[in-house]
PDB file of N, CA and C in Angstrom:
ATOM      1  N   UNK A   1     -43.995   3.454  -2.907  1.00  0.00           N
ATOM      2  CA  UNK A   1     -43.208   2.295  -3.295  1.00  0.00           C
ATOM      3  C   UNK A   1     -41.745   2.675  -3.475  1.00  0.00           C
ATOM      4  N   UNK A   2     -41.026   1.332  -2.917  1.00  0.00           N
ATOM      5  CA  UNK A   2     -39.564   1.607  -3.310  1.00  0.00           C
ATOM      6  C   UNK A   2     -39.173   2.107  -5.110  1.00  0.00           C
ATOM      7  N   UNK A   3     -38.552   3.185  -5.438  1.00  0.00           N
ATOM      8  CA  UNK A   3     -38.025   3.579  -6.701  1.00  0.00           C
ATOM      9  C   UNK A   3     -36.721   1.984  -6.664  1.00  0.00           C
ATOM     10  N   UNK A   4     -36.657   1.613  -7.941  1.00  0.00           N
ATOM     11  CA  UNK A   4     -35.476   0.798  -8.447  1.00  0.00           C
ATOM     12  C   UNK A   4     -34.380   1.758  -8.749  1.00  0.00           C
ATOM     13  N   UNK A   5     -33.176   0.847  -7.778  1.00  0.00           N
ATOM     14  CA  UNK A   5     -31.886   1.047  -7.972  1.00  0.00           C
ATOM     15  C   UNK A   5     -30.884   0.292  -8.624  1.00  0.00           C
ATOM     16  N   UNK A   6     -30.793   0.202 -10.175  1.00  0.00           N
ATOM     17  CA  UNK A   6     -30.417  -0.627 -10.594  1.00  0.00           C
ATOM     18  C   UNK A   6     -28.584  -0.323 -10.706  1.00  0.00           C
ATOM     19  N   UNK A   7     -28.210   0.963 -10.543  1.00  0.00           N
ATOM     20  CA  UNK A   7     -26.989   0.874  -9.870  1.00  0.00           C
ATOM     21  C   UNK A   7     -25.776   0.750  -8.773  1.00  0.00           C
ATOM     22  N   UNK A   8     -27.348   0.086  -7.848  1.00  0.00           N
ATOM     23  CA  UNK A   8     -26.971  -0.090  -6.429  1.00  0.00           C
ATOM     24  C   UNK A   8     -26.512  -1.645  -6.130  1.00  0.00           C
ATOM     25  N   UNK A   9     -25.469  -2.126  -5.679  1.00  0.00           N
ATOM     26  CA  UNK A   9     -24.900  -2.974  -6.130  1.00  0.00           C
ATOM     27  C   UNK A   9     -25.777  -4.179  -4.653  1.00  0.00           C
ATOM     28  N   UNK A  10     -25.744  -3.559  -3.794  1.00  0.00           N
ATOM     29  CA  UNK A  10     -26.855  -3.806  -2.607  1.00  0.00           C
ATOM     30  C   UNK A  10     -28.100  -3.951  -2.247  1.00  0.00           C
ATOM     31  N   UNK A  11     -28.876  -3.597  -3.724  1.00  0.00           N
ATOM     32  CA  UNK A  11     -30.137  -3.586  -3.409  1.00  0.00           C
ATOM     33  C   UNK A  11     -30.367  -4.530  -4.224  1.00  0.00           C
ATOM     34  N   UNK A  12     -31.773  -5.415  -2.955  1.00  0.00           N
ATOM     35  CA  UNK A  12     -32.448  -6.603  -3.344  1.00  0.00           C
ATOM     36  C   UNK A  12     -31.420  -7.140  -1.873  1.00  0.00           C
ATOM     37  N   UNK A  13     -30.249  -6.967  -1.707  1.00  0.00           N
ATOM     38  CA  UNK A  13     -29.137  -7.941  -1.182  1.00  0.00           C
ATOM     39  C   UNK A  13     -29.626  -7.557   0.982  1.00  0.00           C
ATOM     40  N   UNK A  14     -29.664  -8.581   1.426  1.00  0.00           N
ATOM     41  CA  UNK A  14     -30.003  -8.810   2.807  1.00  0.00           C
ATOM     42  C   UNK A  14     -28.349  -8.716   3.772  1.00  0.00           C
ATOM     43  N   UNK A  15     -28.612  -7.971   4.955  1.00  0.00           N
ATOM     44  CA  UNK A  15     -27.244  -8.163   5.488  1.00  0.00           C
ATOM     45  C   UNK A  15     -26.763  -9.589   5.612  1.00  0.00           C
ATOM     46  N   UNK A  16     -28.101 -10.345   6.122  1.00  0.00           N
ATOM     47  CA  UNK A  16     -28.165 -11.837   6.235  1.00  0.00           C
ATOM     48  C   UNK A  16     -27.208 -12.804   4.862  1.00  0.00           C
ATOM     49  N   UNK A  17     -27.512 -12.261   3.733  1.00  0.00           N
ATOM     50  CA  UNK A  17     -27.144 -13.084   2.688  1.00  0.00           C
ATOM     51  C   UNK A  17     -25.382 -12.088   3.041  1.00  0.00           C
ATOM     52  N   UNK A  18     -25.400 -11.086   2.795  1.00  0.00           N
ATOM     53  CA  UNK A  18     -23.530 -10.381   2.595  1.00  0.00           C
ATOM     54  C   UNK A  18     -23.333 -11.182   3.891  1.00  0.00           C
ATOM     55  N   UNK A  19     -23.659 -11.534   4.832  1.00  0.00           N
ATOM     56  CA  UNK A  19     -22.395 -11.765   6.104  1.00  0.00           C
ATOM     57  C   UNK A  19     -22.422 -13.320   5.800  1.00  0.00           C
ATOM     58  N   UNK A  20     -23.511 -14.041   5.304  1.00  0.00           N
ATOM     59  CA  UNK A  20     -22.928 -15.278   5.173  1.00  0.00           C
ATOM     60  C   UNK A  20     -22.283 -15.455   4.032  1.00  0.00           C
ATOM     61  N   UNK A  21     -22.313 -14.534   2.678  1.00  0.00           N
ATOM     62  CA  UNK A  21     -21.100 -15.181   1.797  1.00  0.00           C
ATOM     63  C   UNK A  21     -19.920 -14.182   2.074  1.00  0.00           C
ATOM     64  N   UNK A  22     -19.941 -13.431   2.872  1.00  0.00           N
ATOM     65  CA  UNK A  22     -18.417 -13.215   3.701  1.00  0.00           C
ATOM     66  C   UNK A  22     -17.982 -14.231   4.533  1.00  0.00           C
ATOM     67  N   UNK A  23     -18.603 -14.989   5.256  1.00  0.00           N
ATOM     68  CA  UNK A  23     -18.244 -16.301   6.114  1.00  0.00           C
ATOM     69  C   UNK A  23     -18.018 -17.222   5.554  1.00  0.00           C
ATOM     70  N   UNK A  24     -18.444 -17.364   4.548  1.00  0.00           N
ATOM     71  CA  UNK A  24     -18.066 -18.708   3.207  1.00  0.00           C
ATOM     72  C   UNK A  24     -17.032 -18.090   2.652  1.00  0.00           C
ATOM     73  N   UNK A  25     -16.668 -17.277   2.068  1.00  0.00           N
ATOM     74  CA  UNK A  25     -15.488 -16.571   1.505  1.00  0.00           C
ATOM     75  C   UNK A  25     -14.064 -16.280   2.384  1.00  0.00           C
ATOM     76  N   UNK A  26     -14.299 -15.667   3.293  1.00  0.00           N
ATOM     77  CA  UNK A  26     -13.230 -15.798   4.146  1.00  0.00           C
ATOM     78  C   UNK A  26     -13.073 -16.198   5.921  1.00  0.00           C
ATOM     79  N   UNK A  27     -14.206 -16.561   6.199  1.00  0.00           N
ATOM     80  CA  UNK A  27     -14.241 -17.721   7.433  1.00  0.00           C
ATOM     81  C   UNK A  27     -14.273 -16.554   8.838  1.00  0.00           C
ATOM     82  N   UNK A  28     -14.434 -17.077   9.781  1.00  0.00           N
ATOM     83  CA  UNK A  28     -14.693 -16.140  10.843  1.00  0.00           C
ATOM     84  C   UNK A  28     -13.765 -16.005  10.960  1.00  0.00           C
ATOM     85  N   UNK A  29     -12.233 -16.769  11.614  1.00  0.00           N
ATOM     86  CA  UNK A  29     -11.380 -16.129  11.921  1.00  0.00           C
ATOM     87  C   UNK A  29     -11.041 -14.849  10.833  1.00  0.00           C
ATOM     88  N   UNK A  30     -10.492 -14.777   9.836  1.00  0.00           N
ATOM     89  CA  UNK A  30     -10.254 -14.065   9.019  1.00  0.00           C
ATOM     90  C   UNK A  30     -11.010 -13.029   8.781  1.00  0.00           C
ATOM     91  N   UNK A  31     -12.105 -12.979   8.876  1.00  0.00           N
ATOM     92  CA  UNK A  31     -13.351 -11.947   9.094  1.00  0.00           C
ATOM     93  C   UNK A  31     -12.870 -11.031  10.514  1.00  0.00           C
ATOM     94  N   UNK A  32     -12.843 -11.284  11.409  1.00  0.00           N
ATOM     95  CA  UNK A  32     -12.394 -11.375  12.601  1.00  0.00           C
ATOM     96  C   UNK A  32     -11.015 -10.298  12.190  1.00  0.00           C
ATOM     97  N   UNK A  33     -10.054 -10.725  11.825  1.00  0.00           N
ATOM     98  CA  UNK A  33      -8.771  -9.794  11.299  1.00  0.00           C
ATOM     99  C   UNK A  33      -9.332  -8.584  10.699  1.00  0.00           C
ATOM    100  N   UNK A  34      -9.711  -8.725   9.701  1.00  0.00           N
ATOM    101  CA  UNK A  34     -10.005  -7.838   8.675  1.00  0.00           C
ATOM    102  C   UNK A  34     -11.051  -6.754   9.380  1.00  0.00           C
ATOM    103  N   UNK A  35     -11.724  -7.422  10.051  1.00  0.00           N
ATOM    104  CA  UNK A  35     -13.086  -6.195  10.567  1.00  0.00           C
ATOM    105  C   UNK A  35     -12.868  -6.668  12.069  1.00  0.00           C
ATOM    106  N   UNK A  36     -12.144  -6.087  12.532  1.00  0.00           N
ATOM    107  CA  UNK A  36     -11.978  -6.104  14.343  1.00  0.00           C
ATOM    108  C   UNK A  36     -13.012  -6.008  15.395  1.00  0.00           C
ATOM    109  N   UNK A  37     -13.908  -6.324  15.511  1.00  0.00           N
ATOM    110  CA  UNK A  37     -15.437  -6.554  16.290  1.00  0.00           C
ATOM    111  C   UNK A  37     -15.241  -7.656  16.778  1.00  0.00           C
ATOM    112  N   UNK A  38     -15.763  -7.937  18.375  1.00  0.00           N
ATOM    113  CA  UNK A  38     -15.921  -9.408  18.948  1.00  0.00           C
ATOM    114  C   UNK A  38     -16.962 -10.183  18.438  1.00  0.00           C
ATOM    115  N   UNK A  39     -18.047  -9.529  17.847  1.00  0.00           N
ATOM    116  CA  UNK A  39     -19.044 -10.583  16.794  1.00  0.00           C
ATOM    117  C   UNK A  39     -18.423 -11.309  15.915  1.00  0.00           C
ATOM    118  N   UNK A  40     -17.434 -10.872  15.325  1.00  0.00           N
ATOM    119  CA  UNK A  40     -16.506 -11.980  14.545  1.00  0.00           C
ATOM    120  C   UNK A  40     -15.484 -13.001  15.166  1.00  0.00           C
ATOM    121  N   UNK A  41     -14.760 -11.779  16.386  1.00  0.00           N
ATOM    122  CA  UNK A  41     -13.704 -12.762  16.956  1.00  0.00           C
ATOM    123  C   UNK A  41     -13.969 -14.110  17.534  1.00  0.00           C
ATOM    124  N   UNK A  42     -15.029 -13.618  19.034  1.00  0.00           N
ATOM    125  CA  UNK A  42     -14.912 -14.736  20.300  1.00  0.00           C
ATOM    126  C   UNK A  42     -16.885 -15.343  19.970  1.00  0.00           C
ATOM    127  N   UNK A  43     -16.867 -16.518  20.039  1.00  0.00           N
ATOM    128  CA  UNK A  43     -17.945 -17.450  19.644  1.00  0.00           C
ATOM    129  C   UNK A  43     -19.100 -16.964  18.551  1.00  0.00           C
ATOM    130  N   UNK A  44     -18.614 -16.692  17.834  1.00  0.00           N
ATOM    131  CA  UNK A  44     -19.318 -15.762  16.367  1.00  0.00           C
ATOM    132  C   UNK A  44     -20.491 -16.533  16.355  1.00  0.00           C
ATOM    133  N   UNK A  45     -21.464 -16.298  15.793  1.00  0.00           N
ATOM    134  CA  UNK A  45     -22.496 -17.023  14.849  1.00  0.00           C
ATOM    135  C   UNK A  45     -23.303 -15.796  13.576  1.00  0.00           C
ATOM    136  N   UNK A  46     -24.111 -16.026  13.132  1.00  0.00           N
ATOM    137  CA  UNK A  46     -25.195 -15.452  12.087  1.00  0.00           C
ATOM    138  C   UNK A  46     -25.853 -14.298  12.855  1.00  0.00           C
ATOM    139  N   UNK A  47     -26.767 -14.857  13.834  1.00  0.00           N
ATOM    140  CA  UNK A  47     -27.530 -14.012  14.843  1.00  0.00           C
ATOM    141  C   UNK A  47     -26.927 -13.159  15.649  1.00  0.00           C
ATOM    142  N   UNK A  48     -25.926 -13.643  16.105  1.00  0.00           N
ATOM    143  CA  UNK A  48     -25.389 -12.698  16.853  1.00  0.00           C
ATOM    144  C   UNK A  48     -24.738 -11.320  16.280  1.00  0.00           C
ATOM    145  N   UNK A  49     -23.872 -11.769  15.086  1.00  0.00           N
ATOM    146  CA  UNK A  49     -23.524 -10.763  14.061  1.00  0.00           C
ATOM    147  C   UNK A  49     -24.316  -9.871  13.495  1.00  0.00           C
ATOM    148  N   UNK A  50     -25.655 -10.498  13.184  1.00  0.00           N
ATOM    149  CA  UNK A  50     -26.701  -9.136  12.874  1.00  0.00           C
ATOM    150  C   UNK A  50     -27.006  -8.318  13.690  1.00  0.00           C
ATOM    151  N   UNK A  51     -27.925  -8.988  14.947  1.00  0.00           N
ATOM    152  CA  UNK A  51     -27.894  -7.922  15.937  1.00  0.00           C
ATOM    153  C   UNK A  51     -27.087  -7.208  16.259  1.00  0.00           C
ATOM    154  N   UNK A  52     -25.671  -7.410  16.433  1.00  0.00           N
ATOM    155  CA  UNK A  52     -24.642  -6.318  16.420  1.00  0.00           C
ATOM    156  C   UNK A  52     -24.711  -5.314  15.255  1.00  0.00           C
ATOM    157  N   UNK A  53     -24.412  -5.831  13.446  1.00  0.00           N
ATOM    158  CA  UNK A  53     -24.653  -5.019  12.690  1.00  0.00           C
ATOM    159  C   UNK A  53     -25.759  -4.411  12.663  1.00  0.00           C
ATOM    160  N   UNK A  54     -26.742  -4.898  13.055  1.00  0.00           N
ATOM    161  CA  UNK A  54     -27.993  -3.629  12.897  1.00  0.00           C
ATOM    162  C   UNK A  54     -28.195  -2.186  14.033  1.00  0.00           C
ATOM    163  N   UNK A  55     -27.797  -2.962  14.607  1.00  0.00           N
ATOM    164  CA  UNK A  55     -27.248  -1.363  15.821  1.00  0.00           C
ATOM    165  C   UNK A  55     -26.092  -1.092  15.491  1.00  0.00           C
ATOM    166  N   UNK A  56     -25.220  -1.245  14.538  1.00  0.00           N
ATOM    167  CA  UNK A  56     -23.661  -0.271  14.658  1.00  0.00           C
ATOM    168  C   UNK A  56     -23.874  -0.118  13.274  1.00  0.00           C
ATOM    169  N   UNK A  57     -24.068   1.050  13.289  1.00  0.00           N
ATOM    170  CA  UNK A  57     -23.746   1.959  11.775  1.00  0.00           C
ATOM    171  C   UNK A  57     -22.315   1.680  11.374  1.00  0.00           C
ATOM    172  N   UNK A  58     -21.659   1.861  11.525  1.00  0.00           N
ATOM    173  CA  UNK A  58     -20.074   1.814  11.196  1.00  0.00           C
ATOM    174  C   UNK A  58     -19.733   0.382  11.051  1.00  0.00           C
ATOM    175  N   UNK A  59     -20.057  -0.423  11.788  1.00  0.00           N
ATOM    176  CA  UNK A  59     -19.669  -1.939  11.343  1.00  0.00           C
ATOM    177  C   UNK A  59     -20.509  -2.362  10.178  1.00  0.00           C
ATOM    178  N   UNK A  60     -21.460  -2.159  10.591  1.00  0.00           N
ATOM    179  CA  UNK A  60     -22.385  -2.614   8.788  1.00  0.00           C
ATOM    180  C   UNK A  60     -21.764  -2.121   7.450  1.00  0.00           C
ATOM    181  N   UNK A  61     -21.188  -0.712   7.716  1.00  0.00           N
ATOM    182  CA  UNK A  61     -21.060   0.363   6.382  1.00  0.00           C
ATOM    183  C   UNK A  61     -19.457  -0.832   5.911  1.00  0.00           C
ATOM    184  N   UNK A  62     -18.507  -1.327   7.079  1.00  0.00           N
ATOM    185  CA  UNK A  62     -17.200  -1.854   6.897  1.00  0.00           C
ATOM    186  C   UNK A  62     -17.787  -3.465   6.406  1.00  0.00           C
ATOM    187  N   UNK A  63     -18.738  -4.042   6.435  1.00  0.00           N
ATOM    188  CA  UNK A  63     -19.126  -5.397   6.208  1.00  0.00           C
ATOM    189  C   UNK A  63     -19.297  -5.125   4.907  1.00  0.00           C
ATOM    190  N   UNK A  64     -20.519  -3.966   4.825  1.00  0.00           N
ATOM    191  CA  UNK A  64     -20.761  -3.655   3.116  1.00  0.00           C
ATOM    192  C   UNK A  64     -19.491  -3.380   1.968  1.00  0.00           C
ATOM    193  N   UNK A  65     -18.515  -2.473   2.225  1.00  0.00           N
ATOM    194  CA  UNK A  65     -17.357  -2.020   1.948  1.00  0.00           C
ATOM    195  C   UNK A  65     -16.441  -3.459   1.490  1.00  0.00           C
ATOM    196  N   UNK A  66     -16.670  -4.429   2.480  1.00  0.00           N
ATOM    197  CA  UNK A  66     -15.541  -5.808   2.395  1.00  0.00           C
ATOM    198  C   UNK A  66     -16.499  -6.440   0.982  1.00  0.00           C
ATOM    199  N   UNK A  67     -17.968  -6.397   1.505  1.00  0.00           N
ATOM    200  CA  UNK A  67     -18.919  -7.729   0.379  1.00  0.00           C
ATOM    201  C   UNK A  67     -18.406  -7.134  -1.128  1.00  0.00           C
ATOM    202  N   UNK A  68     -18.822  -5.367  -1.365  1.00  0.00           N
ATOM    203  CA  UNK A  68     -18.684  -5.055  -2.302  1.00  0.00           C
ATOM    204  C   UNK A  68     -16.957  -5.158  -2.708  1.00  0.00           C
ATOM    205  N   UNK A  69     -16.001  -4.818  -2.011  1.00  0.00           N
ATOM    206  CA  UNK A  69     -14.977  -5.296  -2.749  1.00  0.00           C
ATOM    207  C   UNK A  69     -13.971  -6.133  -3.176  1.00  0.00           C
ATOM    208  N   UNK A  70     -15.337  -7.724  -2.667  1.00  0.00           N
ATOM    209  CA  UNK A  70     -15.088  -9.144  -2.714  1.00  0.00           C
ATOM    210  C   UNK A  70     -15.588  -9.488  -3.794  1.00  0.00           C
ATOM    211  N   UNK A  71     -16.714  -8.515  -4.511  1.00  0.00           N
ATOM    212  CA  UNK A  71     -17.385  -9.008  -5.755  1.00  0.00           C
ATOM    213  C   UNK A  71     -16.300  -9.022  -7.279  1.00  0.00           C
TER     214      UNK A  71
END
């Protein structure tokens, strides 16, 4: 069984839930600026953005990096 991380500010938390209250918070274009990937820039959606973040290590770690220092 998973051990509890109660100083993990991410756990429990879905990429699904961080990229949509990054999209409510600062909107695709602006997402788009801030984290330079065409999943944000040119015809963005939800789905498409995960599948990208779940194969790119480095874009996920910069999505996580933005959620946590939006909190």
């Amino acid at each position: 069984m998973a051990e509890e991380q109660p100083n993990n500010p991410l756990h429990g938390k879905t990429l699904e839930s961080i990229l949509v209250f990054l999209v409510d918070r600062y909107g695709w274009q602006d997402l788009g600026e801030i984290i330079p990937v065409n999943c944000f820039r040119y015809d963005p959606s939800i789905k498409s953005s995960l599948t990208f973040l779940r194969k790119t290590p480095w874009a996920r770690k910069k999505v996580e990096d933005l959620y946590l220092s939006s909190l």
